[in-house]
Protein backbone atom coordinates (compact mmCIF):
# COMPACT_ATOMS: atom_id res chain seq x y z
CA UNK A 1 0.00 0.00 0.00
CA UNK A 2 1.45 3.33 -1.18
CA UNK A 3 0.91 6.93 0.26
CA UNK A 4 0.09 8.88 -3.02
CA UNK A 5 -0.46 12.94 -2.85
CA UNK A 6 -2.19 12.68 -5.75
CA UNK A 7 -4.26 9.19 -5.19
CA UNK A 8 -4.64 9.27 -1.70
CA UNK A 9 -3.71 5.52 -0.58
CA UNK A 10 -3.20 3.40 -3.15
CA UNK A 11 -3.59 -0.64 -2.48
CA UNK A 12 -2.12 -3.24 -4.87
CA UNK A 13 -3.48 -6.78 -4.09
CA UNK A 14 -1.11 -9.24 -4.99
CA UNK A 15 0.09 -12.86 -4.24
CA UNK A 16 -1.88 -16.29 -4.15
CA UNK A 17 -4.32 -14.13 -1.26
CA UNK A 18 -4.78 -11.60 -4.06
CA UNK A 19 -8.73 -12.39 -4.00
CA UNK A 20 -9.56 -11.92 -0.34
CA UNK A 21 -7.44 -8.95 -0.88
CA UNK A 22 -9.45 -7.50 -3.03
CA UNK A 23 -12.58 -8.54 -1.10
CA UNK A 24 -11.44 -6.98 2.37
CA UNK A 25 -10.72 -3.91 0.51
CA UNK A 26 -13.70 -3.53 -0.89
CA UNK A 27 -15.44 -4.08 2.30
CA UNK A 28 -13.46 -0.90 3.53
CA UNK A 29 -14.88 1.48 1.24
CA UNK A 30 -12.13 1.61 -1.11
CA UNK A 31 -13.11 2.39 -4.74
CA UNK A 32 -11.34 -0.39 -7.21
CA UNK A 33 -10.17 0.68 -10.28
CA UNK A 34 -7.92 -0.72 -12.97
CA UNK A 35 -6.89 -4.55 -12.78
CA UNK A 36 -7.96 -4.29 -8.64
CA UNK A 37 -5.76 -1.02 -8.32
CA UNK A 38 -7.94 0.23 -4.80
CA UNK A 39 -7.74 4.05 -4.33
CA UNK A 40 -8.38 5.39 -1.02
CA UNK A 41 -9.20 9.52 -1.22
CA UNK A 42 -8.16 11.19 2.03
CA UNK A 43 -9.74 14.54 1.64
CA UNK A 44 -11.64 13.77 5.05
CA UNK A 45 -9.66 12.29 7.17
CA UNK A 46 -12.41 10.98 9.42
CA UNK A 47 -14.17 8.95 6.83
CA UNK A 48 -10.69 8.10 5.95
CA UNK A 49 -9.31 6.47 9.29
CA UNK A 50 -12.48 4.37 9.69
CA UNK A 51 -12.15 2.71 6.10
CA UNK A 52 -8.35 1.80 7.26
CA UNK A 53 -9.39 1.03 10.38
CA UNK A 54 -11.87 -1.28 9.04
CA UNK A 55 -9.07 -3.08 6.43
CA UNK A 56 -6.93 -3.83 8.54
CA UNK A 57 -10.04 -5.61 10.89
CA UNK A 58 -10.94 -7.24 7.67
CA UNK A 59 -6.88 -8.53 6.70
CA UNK A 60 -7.02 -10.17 9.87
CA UNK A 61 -10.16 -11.33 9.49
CA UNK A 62 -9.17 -13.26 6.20
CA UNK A 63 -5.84 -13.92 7.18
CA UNK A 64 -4.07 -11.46 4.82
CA UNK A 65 -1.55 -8.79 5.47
CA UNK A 66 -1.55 -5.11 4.99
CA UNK A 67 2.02 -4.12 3.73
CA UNK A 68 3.04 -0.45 3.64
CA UNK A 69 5.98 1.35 1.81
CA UNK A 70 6.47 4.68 1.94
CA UNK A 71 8.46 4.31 -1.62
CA UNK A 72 6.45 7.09 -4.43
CA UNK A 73 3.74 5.17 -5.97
CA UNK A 74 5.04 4.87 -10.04
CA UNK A 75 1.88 6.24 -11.15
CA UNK A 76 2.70 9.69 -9.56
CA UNK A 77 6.46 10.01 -11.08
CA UNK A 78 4.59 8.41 -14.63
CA UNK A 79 1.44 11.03 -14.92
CA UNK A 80 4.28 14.06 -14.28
CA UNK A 81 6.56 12.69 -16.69
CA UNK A 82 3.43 12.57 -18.97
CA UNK A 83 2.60 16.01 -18.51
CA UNK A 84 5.71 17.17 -19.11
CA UNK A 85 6.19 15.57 -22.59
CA UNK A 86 5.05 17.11 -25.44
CA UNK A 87 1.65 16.77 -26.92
CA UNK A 88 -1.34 14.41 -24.82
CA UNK A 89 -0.46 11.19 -23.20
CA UNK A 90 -3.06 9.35 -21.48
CA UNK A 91 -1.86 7.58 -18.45
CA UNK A 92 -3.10 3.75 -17.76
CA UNK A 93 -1.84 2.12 -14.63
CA UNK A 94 -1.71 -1.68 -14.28
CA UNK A 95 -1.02 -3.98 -11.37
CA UNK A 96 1.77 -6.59 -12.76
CA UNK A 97 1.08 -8.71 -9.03
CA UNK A 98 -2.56 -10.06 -10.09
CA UNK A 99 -2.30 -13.73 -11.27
CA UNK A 100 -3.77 -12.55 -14.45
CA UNK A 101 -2.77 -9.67 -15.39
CA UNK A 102 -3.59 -7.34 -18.05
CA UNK A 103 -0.29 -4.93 -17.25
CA UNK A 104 2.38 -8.04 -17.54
CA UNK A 105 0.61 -9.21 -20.75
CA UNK A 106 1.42 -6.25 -22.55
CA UNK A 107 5.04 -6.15 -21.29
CA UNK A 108 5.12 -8.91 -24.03
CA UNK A 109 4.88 -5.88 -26.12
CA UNK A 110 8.39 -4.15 -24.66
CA UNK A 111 10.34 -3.06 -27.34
CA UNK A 112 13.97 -3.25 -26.66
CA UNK A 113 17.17 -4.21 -27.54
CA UNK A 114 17.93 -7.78 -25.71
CA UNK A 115 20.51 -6.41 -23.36
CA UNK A 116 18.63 -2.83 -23.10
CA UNK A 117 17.28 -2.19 -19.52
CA UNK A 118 13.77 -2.72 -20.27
CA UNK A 119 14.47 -6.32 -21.97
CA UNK A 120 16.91 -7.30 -18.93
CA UNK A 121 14.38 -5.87 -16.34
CA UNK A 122 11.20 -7.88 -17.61
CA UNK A 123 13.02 -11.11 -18.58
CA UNK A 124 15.17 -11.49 -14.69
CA UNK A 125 13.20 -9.42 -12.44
CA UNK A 126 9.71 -9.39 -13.88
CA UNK A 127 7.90 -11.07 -11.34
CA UNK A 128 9.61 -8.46 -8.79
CA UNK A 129 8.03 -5.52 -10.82
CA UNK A 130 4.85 -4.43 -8.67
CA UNK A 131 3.22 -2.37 -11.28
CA UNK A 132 3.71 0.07 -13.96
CA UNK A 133 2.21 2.90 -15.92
CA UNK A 134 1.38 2.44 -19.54
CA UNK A 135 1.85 6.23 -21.78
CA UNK A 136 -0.35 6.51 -24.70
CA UNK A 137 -0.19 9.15 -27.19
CA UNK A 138 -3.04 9.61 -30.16
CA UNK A 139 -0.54 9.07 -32.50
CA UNK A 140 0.17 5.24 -31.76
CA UNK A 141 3.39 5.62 -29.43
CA UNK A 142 3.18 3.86 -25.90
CA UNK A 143 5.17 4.51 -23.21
CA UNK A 144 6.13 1.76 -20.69
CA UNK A 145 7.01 3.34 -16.93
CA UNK A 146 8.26 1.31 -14.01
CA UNK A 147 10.20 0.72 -11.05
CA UNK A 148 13.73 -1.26 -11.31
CA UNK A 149 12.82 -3.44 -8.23
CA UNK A 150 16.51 -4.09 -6.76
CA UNK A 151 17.43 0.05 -7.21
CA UNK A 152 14.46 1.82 -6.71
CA UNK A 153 15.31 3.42 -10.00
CA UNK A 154 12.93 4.77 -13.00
CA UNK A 155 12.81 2.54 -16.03
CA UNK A 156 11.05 3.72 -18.78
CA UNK A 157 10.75 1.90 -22.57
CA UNK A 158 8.79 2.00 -25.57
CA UNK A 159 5.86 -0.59 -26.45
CA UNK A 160 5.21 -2.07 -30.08
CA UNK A 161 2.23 -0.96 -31.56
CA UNK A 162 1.99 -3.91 -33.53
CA UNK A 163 2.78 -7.52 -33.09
CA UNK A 164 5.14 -7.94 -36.09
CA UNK A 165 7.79 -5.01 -34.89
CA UNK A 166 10.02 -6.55 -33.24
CA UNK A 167 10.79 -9.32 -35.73
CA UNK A 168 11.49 -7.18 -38.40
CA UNK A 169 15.37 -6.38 -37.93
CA UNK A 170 15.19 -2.63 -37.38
CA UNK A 171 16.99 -1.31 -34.62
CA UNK A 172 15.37 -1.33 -31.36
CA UNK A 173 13.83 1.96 -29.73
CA UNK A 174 16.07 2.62 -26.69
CA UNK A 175 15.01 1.83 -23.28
CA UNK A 176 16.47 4.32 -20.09
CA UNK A 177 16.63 3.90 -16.42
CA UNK A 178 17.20 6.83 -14.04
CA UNK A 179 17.58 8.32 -10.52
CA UNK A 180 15.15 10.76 -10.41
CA UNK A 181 11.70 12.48 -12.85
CA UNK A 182 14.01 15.15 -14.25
CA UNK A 183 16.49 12.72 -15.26
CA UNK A 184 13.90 10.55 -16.68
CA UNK A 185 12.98 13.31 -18.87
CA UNK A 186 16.25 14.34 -20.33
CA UNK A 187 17.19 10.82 -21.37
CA UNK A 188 13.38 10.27 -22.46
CA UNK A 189 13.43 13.30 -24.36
CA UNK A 190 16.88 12.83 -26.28
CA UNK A 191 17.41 8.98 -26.04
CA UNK A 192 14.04 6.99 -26.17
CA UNK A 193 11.93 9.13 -28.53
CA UNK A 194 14.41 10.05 -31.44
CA UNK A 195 14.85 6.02 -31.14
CA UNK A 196 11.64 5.49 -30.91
CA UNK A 197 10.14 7.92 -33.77
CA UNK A 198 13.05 6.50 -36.38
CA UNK A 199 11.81 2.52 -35.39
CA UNK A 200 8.70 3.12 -36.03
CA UNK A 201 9.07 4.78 -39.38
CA UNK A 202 11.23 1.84 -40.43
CA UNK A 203 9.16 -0.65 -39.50
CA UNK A 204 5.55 0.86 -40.79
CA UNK A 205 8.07 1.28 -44.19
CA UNK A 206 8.93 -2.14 -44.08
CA UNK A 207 5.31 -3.28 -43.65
CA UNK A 208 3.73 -1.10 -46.29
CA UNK A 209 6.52 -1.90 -48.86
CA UNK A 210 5.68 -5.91 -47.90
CA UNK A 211 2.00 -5.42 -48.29
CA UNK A 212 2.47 -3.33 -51.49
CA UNK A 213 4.54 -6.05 -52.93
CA UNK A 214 1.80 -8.66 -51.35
CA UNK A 215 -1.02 -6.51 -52.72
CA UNK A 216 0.55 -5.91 -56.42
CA UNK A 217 0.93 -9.86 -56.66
CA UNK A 218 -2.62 -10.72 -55.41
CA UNK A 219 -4.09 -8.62 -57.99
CA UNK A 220 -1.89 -10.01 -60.56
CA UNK A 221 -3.04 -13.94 -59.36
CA UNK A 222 -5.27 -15.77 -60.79
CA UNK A 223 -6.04 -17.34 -57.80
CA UNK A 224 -8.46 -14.38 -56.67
CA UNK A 225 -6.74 -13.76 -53.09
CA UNK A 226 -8.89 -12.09 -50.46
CA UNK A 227 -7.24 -8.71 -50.34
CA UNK A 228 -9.21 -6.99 -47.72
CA UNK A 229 -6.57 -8.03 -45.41
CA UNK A 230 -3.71 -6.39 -47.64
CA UNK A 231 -6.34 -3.33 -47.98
CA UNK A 232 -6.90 -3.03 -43.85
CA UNK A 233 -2.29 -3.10 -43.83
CA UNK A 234 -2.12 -0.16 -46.22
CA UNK A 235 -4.73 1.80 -44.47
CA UNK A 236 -2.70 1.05 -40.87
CA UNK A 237 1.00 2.05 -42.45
CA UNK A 238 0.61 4.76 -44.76
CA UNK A 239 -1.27 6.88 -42.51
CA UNK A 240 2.02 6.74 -39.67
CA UNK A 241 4.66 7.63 -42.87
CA UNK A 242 1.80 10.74 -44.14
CA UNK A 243 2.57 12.06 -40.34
CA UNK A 244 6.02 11.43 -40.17
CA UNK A 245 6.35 13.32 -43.61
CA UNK A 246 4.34 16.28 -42.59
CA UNK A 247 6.89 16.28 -39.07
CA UNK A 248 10.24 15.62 -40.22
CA UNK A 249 10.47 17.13 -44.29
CA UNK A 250 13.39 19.14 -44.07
CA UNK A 251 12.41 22.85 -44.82
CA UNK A 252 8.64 24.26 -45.58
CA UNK A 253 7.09 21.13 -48.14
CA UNK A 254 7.52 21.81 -51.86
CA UNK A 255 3.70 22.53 -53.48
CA UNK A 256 4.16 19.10 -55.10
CA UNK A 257 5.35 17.41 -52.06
CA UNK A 258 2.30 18.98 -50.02
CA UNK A 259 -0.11 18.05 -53.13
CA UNK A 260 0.90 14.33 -52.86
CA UNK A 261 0.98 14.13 -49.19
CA UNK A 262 -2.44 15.79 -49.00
CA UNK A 263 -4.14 13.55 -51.83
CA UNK A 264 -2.55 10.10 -49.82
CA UNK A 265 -4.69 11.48 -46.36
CA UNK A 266 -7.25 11.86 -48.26
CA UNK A 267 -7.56 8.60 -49.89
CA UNK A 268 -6.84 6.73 -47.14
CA UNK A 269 -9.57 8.06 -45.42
CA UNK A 270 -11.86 6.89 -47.50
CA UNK A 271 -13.97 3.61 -46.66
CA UNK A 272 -13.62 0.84 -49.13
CA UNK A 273 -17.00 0.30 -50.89
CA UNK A 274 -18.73 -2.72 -51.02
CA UNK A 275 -19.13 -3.59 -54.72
CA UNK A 276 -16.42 -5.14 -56.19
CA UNK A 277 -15.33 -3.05 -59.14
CA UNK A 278 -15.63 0.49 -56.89
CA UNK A 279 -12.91 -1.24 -54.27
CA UNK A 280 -10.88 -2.46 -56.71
CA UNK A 281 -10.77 0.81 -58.15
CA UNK A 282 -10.03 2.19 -54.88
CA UNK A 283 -7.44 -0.78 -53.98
CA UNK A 284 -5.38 0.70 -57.21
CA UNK A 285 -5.61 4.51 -55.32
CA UNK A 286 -4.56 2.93 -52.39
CA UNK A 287 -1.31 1.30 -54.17
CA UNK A 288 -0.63 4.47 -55.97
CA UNK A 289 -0.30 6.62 -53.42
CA UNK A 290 1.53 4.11 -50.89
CA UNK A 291 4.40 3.67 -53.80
CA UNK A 292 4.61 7.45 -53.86
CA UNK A 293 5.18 7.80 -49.79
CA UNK A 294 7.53 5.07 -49.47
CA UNK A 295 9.45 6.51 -52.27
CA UNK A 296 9.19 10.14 -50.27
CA UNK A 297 10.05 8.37 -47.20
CA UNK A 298 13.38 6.83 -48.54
CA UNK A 299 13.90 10.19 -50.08
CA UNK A 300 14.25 11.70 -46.71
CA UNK A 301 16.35 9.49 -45.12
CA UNK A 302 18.77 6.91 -47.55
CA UNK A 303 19.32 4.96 -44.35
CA UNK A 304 15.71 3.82 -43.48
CA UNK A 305 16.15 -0.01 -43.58
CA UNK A 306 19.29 -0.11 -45.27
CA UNK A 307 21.03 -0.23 -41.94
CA UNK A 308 22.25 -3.90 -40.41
CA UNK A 309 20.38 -4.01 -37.09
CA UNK A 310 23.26 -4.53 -34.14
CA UNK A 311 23.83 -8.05 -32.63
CA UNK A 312 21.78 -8.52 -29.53
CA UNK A 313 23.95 -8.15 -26.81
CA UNK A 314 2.34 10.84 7.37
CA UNK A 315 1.59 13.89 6.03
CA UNK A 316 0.05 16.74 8.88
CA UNK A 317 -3.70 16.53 8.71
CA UNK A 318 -4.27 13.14 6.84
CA UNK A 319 -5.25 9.74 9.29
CA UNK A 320 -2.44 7.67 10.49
CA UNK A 321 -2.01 4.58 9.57
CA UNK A 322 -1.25 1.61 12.03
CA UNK A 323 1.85 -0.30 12.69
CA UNK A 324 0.68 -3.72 10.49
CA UNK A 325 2.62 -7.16 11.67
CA UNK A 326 4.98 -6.36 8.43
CA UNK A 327 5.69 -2.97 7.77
CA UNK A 328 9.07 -2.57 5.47
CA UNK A 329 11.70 -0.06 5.49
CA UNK A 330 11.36 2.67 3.05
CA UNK A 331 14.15 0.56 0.56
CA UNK A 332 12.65 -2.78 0.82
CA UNK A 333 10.31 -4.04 -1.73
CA UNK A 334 7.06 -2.55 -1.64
CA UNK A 335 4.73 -5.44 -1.15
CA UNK A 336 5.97 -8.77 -0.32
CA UNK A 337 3.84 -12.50 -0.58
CA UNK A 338 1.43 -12.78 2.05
CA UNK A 339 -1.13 -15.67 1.96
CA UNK A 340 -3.49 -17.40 3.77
């Protein structure tokens, strides 16, 4: 259980006693949210003190144990490193303790170099990583933010958007650990998101050129291939490279490079009709203009996907809380296996 000025307390069940957990918190007024994340607001501190009072009567009760830390709870140090980045990112916290759970499922999705921080993090300490906050931007980029369980220290890394990523050979987005927020930032800022931005746009070129070249010979077959799939790739790909374009074109856009930028958004956007001649018409558009921006995109930058990928290597006012059987010091590990 963390302290959180923002939060209030913040409860993460964990452990094979996970369930009654969740159940004695409940019964103690706290309001569940996300994978069994329990919030506890301490604006009145009366209301408060019963509702603790009454957890740790119903931990007893169920033979559980209330564990306190007074370590920052990640979701704090993750929704100010959030604001602090540029443009909206919506801030998802997951518990990575629950026997199922949603949060360490989508660390499957960590996209790192093998010996990066992230990678070695997840793969030899994973099931000592309490939770983490997930960073989601409108434009597809995900932000993984954690705790390096044997330092205390900040470990953020970047998430793959899309399942095939990480197989396709381009270099890794880099991962960063850190002391403190501010440090955090400056590596996040100059480190992680250059890496990030430049693996993406490889690997959405990569997978448009593939499904170009896919597309082109399903048309040509006389097989009759399903193509919707191959349409439904182009539409995910191209849009990515018409935004990277638009952000990274060195110098104002020529009226021709603007003109064929602005005619690829537009097609895009359209929906593919349901009669067969109009979407096959429109399945031509589509290959058109996706030649045209992975031409532009290599254009910009002769080293997308020519480049070998490297070898893997108590605050005043607020309730106090009791002394529970277990309470660690402020370095140890900020919930620990209790069962019944």
């Amino acid at each position: 259980m963390y302290l959180s000025p923002e939060d209030g307390l913040v409860a993460l069940p964990h452990g094979p006693g996970a369930d009654w957990g969740r159940t004695a918190l409940d019964l103690s007024a706290f309001e569940e949210h996300h994978e069994g994340i329990h919030v506890l607001a301490l604006n009145t501190p009366a209301t408060a003190q019963n509702s603790i009072d009454t957890l740790y009567r119903n931990a007893q009760h169920f033979g559980i144990t209330v564990d306190l830390t007074r370590r920052p709870f990640i979701g704090d140090a993750a929704r100010r490193i959030a604001q602090a980045l540029d443009g909206t990112w919506e801030v998802e916290l997951g518990n990575l303790q629950l026997p199922e759970s949603d949060a360490r499922q989508r660390l499957r999705w960590a996209w790192s170099a093998p010996d990066g921080p992230l990678s070695y993090t997840v793969g030899a300490y994973g099931a000592q990583m309490s939770a983490a906050a997930f960073l989601a931007h409108e434009d597809g980029r995900e932000l993984i933010v954690a705790e390096r369980p044997w330092d205390k220290q900040l470990l953020v890394g970047a998430l793959a958007p899309h399942i095939d990523f990480p197989s396709l050979g381009v270099r890794p987005p880099a991962s960063i650990v850190a002391p403190t927020e501010q440090a955090a930032l400056k590596k996040i800022t100059r480190t992680l998101l250059p890496s990030y931005e430049r693996a993406l746009t490889e690997a959405h070129l990569l997978m448009l050129a593939t499904t170009l070249t896919q597309a082109r010979e399903a048309r040509s077959s006389a097989e009759h291939a399903d193509l919707m799939p191959l349409a439904s790739a182009l539409r995910q790909h191209a849009p990515y490279l018409i935004r990277h374009l638009r952000s990274t074109f060195p110098g104002p856009l020529s009226a021709q490079s603007a003109a064929v930028i602005d005619h690829a958004e537009e097609t895009f956007a359209l929906t593919q009709p349901a009669e067969d001649r109009a979407a096959s018409e429109l399945l031509d558009r589509w290959l058109e203009h996706g030649t045209r921006l992975t031409e532009m995109a290599r254009s910009l930058d002769h080293g997308l996907i020519e480049r070998p990928s490297p070898a893997p290597a108590a605050q005043p006012g607020l309730p106090q809380l009791p002394s529970g059987p277990a309470s660690p010091s402020p370095d140890a590990p900020p919930l620990s296996r209790h069962h019944r």
